[in-house]
C-alpha atoms as a PDB file:
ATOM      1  CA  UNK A   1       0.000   0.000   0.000  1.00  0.00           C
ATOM      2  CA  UNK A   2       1.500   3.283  -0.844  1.00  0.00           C
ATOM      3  CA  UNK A   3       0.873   6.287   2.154  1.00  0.00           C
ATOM      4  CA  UNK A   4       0.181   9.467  -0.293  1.00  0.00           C
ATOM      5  CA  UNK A   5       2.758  12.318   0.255  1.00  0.00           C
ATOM      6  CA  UNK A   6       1.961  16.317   0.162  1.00  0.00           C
ATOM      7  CA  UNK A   7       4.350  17.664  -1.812  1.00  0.00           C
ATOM      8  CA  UNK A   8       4.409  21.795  -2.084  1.00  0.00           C
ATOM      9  CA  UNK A   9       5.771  24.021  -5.155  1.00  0.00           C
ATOM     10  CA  UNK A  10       6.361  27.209  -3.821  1.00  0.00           C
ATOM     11  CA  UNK A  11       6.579  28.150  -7.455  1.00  0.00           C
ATOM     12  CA  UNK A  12       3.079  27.752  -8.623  1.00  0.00           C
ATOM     13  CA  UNK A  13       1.497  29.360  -5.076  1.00  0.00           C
ATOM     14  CA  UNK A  14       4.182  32.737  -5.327  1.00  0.00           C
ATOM     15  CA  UNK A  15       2.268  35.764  -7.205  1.00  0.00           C
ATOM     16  CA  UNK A  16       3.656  36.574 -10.383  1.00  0.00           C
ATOM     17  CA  UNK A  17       5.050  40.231  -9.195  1.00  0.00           C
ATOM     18  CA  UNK A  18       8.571  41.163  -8.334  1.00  0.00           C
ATOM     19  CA  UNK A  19       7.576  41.812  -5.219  1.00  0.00           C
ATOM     20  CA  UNK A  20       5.417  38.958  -4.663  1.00  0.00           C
ATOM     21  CA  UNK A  21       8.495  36.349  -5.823  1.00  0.00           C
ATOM     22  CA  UNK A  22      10.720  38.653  -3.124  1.00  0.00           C
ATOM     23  CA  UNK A  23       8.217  37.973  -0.271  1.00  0.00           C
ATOM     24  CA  UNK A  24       7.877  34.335  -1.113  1.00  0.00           C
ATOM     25  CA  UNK A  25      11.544  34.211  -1.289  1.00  0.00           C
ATOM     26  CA  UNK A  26      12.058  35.481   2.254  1.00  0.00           C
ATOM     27  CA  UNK A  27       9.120  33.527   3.416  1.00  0.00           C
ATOM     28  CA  UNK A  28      10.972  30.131   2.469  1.00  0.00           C
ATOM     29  CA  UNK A  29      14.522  31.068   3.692  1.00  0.00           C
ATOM     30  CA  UNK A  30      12.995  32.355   7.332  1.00  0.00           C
ATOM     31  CA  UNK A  31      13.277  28.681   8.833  1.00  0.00           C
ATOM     32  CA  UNK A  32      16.765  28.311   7.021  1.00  0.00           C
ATOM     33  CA  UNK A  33      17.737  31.632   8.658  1.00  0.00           C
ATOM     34  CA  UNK A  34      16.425  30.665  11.922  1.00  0.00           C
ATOM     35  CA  UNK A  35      18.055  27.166  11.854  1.00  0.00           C
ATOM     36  CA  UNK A  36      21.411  27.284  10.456  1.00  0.00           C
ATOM     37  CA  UNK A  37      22.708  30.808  11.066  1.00  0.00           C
ATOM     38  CA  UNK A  38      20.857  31.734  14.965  1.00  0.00           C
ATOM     39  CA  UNK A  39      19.284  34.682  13.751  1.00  0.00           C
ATOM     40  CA  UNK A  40      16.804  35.650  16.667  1.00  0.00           C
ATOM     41  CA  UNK A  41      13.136  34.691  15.810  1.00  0.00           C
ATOM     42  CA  UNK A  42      10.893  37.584  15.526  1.00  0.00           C
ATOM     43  CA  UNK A  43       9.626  37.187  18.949  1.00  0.00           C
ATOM     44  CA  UNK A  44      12.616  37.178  20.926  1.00  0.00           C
ATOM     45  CA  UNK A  45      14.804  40.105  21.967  1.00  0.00           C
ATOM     46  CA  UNK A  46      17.629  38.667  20.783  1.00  0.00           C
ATOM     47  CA  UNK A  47      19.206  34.477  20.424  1.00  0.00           C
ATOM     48  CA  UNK A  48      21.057  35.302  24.095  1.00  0.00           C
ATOM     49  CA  UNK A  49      18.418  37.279  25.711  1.00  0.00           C
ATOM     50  CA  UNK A  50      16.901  35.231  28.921  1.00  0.00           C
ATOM     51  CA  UNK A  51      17.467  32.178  31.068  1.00  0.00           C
ATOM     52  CA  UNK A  52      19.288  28.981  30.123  1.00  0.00           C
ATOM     53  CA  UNK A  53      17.160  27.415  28.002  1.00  0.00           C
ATOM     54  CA  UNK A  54      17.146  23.859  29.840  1.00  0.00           C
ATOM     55  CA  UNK A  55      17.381  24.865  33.555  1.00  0.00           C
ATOM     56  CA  UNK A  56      14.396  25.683  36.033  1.00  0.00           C
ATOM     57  CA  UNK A  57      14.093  29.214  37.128  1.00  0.00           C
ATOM     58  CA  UNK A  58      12.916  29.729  40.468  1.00  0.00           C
ATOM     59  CA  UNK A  59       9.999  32.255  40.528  1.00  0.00           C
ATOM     60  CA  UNK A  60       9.393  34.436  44.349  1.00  0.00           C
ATOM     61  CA  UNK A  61       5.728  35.964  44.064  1.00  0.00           C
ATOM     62  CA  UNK A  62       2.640  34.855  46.354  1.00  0.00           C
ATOM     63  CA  UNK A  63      -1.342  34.753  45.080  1.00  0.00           C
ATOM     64  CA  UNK A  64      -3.393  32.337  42.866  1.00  0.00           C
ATOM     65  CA  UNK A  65      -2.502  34.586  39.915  1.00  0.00           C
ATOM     66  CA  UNK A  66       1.103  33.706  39.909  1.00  0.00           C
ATOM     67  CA  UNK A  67       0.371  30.339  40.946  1.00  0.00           C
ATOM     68  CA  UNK A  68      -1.994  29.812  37.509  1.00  0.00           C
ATOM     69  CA  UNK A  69       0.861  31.751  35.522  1.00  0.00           C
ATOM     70  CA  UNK A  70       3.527  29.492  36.249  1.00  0.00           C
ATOM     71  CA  UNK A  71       1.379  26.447  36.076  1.00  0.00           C
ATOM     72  CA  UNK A  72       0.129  27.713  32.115  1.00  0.00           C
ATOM     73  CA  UNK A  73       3.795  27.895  30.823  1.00  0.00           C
ATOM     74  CA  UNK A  74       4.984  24.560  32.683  1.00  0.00           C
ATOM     75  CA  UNK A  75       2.302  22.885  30.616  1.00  0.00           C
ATOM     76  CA  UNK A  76       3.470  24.819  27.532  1.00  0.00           C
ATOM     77  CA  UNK A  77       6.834  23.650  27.786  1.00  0.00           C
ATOM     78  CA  UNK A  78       5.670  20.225  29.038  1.00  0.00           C
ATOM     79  CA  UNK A  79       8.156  20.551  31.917  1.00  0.00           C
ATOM     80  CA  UNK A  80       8.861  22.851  35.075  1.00  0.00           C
ATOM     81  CA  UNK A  81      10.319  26.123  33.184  1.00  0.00           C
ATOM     82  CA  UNK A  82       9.499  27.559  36.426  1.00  0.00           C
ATOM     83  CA  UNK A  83       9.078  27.067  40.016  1.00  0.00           C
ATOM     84  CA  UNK A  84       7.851  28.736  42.501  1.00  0.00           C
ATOM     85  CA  UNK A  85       9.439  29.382  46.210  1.00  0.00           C
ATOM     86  CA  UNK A  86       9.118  31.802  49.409  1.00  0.00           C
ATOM     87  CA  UNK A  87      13.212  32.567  49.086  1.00  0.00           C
ATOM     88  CA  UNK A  88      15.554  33.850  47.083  1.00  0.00           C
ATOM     89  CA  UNK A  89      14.739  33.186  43.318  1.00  0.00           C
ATOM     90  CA  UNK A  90      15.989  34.011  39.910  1.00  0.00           C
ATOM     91  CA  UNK A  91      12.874  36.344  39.750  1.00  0.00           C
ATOM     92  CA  UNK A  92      11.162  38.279  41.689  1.00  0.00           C
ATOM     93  CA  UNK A  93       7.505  39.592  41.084  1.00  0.00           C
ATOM     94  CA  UNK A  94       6.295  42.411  43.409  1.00  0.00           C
ATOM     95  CA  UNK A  95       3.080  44.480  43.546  1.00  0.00           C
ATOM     96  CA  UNK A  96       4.361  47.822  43.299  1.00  0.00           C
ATOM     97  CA  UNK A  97       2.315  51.051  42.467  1.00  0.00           C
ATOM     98  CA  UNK A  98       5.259  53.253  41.587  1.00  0.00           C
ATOM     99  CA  UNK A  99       8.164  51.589  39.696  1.00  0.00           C
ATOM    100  CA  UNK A 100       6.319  50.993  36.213  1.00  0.00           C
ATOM    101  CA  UNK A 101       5.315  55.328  36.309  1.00  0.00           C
ATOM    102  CA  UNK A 102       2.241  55.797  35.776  1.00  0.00           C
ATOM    103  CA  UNK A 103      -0.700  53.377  35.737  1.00  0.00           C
ATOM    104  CA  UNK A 104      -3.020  53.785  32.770  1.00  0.00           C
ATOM    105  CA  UNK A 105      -5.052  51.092  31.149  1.00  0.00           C
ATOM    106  CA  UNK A 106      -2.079  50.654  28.674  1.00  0.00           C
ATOM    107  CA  UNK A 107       0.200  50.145  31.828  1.00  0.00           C
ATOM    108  CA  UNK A 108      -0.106  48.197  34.523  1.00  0.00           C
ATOM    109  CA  UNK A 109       3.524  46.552  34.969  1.00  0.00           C
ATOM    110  CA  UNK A 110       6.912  45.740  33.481  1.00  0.00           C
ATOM    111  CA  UNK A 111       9.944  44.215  33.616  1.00  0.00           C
ATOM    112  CA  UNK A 112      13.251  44.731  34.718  1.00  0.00           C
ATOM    113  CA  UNK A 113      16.003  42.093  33.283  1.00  0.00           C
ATOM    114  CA  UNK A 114      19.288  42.381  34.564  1.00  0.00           C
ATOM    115  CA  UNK A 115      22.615  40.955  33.348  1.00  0.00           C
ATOM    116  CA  UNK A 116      24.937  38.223  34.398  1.00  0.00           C
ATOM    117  CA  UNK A 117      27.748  40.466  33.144  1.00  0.00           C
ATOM    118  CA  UNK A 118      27.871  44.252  31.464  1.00  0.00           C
ATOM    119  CA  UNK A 119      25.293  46.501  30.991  1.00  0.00           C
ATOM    120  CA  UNK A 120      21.475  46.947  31.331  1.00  0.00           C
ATOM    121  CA  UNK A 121      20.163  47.785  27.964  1.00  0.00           C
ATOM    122  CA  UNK A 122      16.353  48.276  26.456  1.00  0.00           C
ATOM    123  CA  UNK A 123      15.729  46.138  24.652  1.00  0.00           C
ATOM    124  CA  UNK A 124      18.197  43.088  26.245  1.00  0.00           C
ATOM    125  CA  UNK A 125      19.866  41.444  24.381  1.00  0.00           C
ATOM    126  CA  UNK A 126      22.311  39.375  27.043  1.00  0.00           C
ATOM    127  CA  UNK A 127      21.691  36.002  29.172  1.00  0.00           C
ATOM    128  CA  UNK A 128      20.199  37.355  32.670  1.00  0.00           C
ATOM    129  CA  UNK A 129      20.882  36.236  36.101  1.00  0.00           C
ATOM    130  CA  UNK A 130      18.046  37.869  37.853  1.00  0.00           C
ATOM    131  CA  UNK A 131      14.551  39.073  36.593  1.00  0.00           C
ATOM    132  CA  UNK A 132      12.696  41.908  38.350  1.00  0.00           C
ATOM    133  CA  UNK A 133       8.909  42.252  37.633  1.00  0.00           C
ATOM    134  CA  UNK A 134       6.294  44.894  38.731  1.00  0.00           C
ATOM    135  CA  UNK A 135       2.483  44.448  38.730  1.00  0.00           C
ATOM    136  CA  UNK A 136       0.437  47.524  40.061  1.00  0.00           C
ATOM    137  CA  UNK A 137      -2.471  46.703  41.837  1.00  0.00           C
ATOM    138  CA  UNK A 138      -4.589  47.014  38.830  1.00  0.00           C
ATOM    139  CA  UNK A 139      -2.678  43.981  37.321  1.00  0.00           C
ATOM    140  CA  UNK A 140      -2.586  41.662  40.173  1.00  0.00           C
ATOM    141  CA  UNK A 141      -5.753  40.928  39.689  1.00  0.00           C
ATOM    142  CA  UNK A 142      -5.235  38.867  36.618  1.00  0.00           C
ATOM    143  CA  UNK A 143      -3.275  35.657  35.655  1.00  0.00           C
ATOM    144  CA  UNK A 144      -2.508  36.681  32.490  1.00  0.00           C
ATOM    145  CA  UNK A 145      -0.624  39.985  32.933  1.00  0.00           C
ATOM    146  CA  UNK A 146       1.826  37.425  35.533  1.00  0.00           C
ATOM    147  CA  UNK A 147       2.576  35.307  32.534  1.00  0.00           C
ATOM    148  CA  UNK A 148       2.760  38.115  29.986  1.00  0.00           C
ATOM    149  CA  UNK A 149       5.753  39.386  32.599  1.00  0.00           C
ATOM    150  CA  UNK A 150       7.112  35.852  32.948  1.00  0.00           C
ATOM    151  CA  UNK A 151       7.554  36.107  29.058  1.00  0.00           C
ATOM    152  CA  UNK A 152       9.540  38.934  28.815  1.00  0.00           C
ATOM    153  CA  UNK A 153      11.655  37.298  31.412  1.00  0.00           C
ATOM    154  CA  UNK A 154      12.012  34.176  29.588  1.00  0.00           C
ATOM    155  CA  UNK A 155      13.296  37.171  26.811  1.00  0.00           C
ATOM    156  CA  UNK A 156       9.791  37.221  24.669  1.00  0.00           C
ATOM    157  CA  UNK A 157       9.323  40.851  23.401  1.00  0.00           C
ATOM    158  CA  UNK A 158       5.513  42.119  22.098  1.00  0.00           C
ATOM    159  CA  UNK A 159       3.972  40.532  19.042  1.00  0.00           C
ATOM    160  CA  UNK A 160       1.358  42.046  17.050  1.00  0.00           C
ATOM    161  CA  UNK A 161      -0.670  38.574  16.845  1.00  0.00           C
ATOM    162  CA  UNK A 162      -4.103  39.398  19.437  1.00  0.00           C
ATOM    163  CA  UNK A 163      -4.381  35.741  20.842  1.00  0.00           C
ATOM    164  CA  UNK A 164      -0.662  35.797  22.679  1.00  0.00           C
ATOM    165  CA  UNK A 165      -0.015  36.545  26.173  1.00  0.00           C
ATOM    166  CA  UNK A 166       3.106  38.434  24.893  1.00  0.00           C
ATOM    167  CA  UNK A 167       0.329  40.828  23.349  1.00  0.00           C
ATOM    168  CA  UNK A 168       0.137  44.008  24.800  1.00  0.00           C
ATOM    169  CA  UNK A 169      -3.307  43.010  25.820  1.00  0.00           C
ATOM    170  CA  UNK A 170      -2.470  39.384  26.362  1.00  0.00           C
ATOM    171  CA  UNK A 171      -4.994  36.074  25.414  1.00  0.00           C
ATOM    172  CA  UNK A 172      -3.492  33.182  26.213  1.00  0.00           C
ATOM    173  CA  UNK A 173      -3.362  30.653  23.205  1.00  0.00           C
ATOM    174  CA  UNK A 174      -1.733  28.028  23.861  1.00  0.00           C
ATOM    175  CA  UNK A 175      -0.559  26.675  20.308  1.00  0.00           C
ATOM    176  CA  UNK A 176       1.008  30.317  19.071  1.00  0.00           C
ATOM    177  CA  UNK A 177       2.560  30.414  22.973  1.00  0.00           C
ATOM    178  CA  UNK A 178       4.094  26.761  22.422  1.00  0.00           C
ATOM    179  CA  UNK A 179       5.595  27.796  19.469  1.00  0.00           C
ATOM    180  CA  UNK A 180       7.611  30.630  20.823  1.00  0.00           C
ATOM    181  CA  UNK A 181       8.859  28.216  23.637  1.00  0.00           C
ATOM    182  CA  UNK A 182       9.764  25.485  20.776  1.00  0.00           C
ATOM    183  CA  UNK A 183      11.326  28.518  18.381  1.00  0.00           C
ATOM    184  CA  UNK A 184      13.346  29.928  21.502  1.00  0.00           C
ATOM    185  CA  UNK A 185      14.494  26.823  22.901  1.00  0.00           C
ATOM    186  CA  UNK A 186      12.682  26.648  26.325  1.00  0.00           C
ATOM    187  CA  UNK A 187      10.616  23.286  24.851  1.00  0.00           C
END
């Protein structure tokens, strides 16, 4: 019995413009891009930027909202990325009404990631040793804002796509979120 095979042409789907052929082009060397030469995906700060990939960062923050943060990207990565503790920890999520400025309905916390060695620098682009995070009172209330700051710890920066938690206005989804830990390593 012979199992049928997809096979694709990129040549007959690519529009018959210049341009079109250009973005098709760049469409189908992306994955080489990413793959051989370590260019950083589009949703990362940069290929260094974050933890070690393979070890399990240690998470200090209190509340069911943290709790259900770490839990969602453990089952994304389909292994303890994080873990929580009452000590010291890799990171460190507060409840602070002053750090993040402000507090408007665009802003209710961010991130501090700080280096193992050199500089601070916005956006990072360096391996961190220690994570700060700051959730103003008008965040703590929800799960999702805890892992949209977990992500920019683990070095995710803000996509455009709506159903992300590393959308400013984050939906969880877990299939587009899996990805990113898969494309970045974490998975």
């Amino acid at each position: 019995m012979q199992i049928p095979t997809r096979h694709s042409d990129l040549r007959r789907f690519a529009p018959r413009s210049r341009v079109g052929r250009l973005l098709a082009c760049a469409a189908a060397l992306l994955p080489v891009c990413l793959a051989v030469t370590g260019c950083s995906p589009p949703h990362l700060y940069s290929t260094s930027a974050g933890f070690s990939r393979t070890a399990t960062i240690t998470v200090q923050a209190t509340g069911p909202e943290a709790t259900a943060a770490v839990t969602w990207w453990n089952s994304l990565a389909g292994r303890a990325i994080f873990e929580l503790t009452a000590g010291t920890a890799q990171i460190t999520i507060h409840t602070d009404t002053a750090f993040c400025g402000p507090i408007t309905t665009e802003r209710v916390a961010c991130t501090e990631a700080l280096p193992a060695s050199g500089a601070f620098a916005d956006p990072p682009t360096y391996a961190y040793n220690s994570c700060e995070v700051f959730v103003s009172p008008v965040g703590a209330a929800y799960w999702q804002v805890y892992a949209h700051e977990l992500g920019h710890c683990l070095g995710f920066q803000h996509v455009t796509d709506r159903d992300s938690i590393m959308n400013p206005h984050p939906i969880a989804n877990d299939g587009w979120d899996r990805s990113m830990l898969t494309a970045a390593g974490y998975r």
